[in-house]
C-alpha atoms as a PDB file:
ATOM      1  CA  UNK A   1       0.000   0.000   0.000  1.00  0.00           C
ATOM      2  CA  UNK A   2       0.788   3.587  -0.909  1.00  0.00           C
ATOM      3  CA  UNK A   3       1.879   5.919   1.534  1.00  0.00           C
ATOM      4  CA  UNK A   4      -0.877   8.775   1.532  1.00  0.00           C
ATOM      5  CA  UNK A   5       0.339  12.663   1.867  1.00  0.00           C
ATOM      6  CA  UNK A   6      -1.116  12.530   5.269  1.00  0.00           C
ATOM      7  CA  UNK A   7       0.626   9.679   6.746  1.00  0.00           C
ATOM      8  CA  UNK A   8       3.850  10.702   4.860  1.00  0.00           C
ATOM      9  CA  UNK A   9       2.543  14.381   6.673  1.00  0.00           C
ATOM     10  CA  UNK A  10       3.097  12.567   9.964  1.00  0.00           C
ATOM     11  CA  UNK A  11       6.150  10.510   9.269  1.00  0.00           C
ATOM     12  CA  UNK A  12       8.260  13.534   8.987  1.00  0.00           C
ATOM     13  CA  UNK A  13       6.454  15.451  11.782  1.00  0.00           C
ATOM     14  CA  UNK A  14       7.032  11.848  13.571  1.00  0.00           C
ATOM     15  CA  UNK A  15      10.717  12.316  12.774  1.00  0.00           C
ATOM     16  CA  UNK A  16      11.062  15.795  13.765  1.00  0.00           C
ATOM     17  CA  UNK A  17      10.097  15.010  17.309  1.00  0.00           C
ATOM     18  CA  UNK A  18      13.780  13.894  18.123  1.00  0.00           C
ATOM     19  CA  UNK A  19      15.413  10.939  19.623  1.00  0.00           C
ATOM     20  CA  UNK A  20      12.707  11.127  22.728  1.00  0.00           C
ATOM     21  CA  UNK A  21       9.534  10.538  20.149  1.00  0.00           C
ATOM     22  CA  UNK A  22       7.003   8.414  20.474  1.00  0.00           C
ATOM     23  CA  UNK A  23       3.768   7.879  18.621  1.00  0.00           C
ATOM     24  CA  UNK A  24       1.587   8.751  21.487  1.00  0.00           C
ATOM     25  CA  UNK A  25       3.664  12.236  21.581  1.00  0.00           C
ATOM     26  CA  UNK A  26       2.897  12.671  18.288  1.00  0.00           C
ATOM     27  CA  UNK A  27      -0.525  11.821  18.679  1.00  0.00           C
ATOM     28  CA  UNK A  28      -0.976  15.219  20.771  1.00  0.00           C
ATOM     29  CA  UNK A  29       1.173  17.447  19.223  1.00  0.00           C
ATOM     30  CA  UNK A  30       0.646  17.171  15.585  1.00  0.00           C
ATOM     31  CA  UNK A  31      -2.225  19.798  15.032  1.00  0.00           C
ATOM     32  CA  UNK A  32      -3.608  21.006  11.613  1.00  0.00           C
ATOM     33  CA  UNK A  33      -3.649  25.036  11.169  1.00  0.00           C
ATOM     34  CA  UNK A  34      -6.993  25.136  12.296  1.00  0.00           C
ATOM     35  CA  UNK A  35      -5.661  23.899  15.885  1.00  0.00           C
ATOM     36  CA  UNK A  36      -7.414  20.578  15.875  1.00  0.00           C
ATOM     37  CA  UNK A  37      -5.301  17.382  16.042  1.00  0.00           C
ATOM     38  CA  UNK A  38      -4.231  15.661  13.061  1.00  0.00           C
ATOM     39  CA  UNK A  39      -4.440  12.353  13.689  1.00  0.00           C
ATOM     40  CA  UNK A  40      -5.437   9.920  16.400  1.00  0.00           C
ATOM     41  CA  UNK A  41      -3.061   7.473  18.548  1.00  0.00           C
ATOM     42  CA  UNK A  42      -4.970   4.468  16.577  1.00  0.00           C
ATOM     43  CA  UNK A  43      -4.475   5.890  12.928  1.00  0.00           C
ATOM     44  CA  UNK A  44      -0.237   6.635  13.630  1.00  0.00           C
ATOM     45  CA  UNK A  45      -0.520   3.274  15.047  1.00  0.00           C
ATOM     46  CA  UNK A  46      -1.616   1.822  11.565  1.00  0.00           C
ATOM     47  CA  UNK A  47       0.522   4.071   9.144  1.00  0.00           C
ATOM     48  CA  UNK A  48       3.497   3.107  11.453  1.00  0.00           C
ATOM     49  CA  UNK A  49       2.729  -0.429  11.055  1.00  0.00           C
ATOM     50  CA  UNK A  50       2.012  -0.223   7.215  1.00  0.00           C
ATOM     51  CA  UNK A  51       4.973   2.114   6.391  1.00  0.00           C
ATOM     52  CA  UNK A  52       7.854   1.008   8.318  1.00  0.00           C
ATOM     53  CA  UNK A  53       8.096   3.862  10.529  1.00  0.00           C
ATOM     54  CA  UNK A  54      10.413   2.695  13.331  1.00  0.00           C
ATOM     55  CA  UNK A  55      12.627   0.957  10.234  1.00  0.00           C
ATOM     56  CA  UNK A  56      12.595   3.832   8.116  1.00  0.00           C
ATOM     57  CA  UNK A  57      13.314   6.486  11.432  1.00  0.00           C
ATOM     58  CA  UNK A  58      16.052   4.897  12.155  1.00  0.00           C
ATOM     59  CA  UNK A  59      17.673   5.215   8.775  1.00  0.00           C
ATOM     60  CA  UNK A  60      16.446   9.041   9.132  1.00  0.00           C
ATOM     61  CA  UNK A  61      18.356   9.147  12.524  1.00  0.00           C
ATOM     62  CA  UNK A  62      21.646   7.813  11.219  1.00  0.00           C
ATOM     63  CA  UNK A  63      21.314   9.984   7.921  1.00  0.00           C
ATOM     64  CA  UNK A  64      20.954  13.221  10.214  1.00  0.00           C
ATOM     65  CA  UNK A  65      24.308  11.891  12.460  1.00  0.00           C
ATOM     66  CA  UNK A  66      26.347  11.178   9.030  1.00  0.00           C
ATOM     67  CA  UNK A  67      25.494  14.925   8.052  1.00  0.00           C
ATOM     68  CA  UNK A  68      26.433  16.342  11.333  1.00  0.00           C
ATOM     69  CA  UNK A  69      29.245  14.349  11.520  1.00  0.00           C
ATOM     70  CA  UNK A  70      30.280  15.428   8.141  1.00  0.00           C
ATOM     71  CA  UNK A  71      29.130  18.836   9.087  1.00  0.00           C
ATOM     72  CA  UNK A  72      31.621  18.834  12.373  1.00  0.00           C
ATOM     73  CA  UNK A  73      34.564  17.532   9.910  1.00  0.00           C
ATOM     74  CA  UNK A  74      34.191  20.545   7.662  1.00  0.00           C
ATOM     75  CA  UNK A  75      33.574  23.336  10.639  1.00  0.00           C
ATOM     76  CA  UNK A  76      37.214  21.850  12.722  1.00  0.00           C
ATOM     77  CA  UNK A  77      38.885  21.621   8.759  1.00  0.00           C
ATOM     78  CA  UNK A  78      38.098  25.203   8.042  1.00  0.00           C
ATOM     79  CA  UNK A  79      39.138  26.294  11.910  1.00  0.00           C
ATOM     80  CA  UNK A  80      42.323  23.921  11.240  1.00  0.00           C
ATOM     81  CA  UNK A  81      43.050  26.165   7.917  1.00  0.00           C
ATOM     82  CA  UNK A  82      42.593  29.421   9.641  1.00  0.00           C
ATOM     83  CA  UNK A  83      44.238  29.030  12.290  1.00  0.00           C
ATOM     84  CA  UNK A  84      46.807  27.552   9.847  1.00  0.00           C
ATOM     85  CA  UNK A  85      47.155  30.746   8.358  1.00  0.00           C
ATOM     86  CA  UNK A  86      47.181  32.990  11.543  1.00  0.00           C
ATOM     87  CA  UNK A  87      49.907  30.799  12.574  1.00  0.00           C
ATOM     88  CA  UNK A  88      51.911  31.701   9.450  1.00  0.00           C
ATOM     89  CA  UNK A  89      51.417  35.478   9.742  1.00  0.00           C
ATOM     90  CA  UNK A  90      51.793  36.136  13.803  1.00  0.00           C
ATOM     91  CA  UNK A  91      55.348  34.253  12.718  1.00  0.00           C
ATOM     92  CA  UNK A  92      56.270  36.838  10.436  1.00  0.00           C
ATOM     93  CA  UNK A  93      55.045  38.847  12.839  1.00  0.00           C
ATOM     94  CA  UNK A  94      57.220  37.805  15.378  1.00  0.00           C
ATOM     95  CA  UNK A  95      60.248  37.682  13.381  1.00  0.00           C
ATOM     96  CA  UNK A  96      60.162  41.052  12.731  1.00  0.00           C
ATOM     97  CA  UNK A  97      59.633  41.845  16.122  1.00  0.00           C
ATOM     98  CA  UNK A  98      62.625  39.960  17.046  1.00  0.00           C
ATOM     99  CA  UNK A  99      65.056  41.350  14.512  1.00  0.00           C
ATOM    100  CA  UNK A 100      63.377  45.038  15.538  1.00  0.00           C
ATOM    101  CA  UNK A 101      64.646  44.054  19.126  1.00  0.00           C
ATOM    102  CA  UNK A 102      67.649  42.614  17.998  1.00  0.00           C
ATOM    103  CA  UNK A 103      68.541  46.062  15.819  1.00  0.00           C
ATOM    104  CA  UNK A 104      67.542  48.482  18.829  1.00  0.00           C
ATOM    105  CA  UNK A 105      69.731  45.807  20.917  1.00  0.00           C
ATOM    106  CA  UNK A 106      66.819  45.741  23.353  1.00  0.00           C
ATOM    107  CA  UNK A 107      65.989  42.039  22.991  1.00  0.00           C
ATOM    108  CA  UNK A 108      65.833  41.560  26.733  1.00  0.00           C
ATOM    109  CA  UNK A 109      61.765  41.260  26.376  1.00  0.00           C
ATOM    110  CA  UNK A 110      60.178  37.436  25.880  1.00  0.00           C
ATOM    111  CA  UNK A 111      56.793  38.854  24.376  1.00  0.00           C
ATOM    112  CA  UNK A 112      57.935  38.659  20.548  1.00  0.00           C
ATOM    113  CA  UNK A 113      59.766  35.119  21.164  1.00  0.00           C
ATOM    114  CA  UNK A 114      56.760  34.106  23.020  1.00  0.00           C
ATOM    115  CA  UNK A 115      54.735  35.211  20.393  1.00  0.00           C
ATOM    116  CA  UNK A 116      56.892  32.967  17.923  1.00  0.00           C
ATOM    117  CA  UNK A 117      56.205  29.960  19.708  1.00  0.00           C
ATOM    118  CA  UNK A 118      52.828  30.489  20.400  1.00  0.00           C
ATOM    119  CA  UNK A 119      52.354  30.867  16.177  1.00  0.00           C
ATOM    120  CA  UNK A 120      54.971  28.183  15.638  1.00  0.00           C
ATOM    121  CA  UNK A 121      52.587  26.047  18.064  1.00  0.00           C
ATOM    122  CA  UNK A 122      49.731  26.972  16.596  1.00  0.00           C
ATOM    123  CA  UNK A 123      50.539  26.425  12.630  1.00  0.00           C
ATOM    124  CA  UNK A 124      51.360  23.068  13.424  1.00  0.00           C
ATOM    125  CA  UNK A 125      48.432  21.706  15.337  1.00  0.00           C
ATOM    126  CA  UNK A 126      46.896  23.638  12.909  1.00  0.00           C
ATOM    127  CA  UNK A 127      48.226  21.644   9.734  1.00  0.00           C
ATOM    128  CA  UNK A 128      48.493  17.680  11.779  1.00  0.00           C
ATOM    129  CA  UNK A 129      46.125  15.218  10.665  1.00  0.00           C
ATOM    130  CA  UNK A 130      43.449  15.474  13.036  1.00  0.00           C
ATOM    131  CA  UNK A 131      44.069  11.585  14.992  1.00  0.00           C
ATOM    132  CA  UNK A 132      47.667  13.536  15.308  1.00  0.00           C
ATOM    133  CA  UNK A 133      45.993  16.561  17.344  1.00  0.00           C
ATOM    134  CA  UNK A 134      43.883  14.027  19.215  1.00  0.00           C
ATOM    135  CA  UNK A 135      46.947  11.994  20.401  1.00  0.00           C
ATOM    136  CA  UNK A 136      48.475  15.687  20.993  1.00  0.00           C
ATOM    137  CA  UNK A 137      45.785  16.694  23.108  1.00  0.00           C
ATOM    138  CA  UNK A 138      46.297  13.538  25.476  1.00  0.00           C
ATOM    139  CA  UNK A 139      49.568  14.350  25.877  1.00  0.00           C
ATOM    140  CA  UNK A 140      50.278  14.897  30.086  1.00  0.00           C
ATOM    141  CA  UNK A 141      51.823  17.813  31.698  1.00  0.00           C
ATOM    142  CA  UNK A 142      55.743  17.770  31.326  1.00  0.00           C
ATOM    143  CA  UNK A 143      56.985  17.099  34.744  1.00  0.00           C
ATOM    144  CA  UNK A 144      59.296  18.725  36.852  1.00  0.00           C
ATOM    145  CA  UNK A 145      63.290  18.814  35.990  1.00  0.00           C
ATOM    146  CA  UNK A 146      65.175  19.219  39.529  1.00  0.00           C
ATOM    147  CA  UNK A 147      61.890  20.772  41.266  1.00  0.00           C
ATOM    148  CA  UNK A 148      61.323  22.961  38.683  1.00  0.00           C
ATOM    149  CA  UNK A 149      58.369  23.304  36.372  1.00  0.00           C
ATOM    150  CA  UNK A 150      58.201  24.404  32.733  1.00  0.00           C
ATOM    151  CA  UNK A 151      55.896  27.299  33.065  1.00  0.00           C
ATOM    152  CA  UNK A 152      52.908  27.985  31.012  1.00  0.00           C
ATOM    153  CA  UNK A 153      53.830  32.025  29.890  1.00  0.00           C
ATOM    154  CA  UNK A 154      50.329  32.320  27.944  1.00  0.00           C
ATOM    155  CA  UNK A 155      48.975  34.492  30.756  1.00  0.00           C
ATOM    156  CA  UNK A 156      52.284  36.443  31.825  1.00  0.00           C
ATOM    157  CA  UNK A 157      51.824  39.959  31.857  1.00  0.00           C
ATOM    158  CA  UNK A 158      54.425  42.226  30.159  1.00  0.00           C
ATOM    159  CA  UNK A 159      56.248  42.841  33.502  1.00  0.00           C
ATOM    160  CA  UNK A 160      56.258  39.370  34.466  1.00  0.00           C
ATOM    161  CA  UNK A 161      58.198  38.431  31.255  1.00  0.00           C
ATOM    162  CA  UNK A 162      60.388  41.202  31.631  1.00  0.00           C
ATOM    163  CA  UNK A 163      61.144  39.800  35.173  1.00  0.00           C
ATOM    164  CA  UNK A 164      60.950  36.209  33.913  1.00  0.00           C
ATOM    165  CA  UNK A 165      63.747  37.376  30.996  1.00  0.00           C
ATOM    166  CA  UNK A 166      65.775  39.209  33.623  1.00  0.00           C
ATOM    167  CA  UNK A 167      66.377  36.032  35.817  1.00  0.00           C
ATOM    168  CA  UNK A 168      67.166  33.948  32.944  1.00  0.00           C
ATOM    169  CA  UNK A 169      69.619  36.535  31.630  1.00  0.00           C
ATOM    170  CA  UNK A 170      71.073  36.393  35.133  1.00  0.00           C
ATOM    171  CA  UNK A 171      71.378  32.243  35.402  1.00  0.00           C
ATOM    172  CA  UNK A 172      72.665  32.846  31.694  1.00  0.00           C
ATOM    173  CA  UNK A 173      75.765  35.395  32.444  1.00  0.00           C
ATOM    174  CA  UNK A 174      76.538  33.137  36.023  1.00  0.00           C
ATOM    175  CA  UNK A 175      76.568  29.938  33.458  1.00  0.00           C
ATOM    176  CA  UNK A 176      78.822  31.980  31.075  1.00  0.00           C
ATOM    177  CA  UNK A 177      81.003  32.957  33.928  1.00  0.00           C
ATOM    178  CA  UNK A 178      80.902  29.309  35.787  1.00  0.00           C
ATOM    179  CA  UNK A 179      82.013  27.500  31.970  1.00  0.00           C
ATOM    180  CA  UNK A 180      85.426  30.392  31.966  1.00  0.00           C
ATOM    181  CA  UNK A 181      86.096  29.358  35.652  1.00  0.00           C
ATOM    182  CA  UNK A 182      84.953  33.018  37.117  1.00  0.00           C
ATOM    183  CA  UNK A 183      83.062  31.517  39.566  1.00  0.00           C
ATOM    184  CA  UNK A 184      82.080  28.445  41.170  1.00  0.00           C
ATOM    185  CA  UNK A 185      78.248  26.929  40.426  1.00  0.00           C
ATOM    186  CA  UNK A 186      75.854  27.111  43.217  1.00  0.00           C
ATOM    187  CA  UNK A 187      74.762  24.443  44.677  1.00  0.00           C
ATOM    188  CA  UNK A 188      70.984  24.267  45.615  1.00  0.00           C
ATOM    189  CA  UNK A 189      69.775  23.130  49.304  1.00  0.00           C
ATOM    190  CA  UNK A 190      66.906  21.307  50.855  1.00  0.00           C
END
């Protein structure tokens, strides 16, 4: 048998209702512009039966998931390429705020090598194949080297860095000074 415009009418309202439908849902919602109720629990009961309803909603339901899915893949592939390409430009960005430091000799600030990294970072999650950024994402914290943690600089202020550079500078030029025999290394305690 046929399937009528009505009950065809009510398969797809019957497939709107979601993953929570039921016939007798549908038996009180579906109205007709006039307000009164379309059809009766007995008559979706038949063109369910007749028509394959529950066989032909679930095909609906997994159609709908593939084109989400699909959907999803094309929304993170676009994200992946623009981010791709804001990657790129914040490096040439950088760069040229590094060799601007570099010519003014005032390359005691970490913000444009910071910067670098960050874009370096983010070009190339940007451009792995996307099980690569999932495995990337598990990845744990990097843990401690002689008590000491790699910090996380993405919320540093300005002044922070500048302190942050300053000590390193410091441990750098007592390093330097240690490898020509100047001075003896220190030795932590405790």
């Amino acid at each position: 048998m046929k399937e009528t415009p009505k009950a065809a009418q009510a398969f797809l309202q019957y497939c709107l209702l979601g993953h929570d439908r039921s016939l007798a849902k549908l038996a009180v919602t579906w109205k007709l512009p006039n307000g009164k109720l379309a059809a009766n629990l007995r008559q979706l009961e038949t063109w369910s039966a007749q028509h394959s309803w529950q066989l032909r909603v679930t095909e609906y339901d997994k159609d709908r998931i593939e084109k989400q899915r699909i959907n999803q893949e094309d929304a993170i592939r676009l994200m992946n390429e623009r981010h791709a390409i804001i990657g790129a430009t914040q490096q040439e960005r950088a760069i040229e705020q590094i060799e601007d430091l570099i010519a003014a000799k005032k390359f005691g600030s970490q913000a444009a090598v910071q910067l670098l990294k960050l874009a370096t970072d983010l070009e190339r999650l940007a451009r792995m194949p996307e099980k690569a950024q999932a495995k990337q994402d598990e990845q744990q914290p990097v843990e401690p080297q002689h008590g000491l943690y790699i910090a996380n600089y993405d919320y540093a202020t300005q002044e922070e860095l500048d302190t942050i550079q300053h000590i390193q500078d410091a441990i750098n030029k007592r390093k330097e000074e240690s490898e020509q025999g100047k001075i003896v290394p220190m030795r932590r305690t405790g």
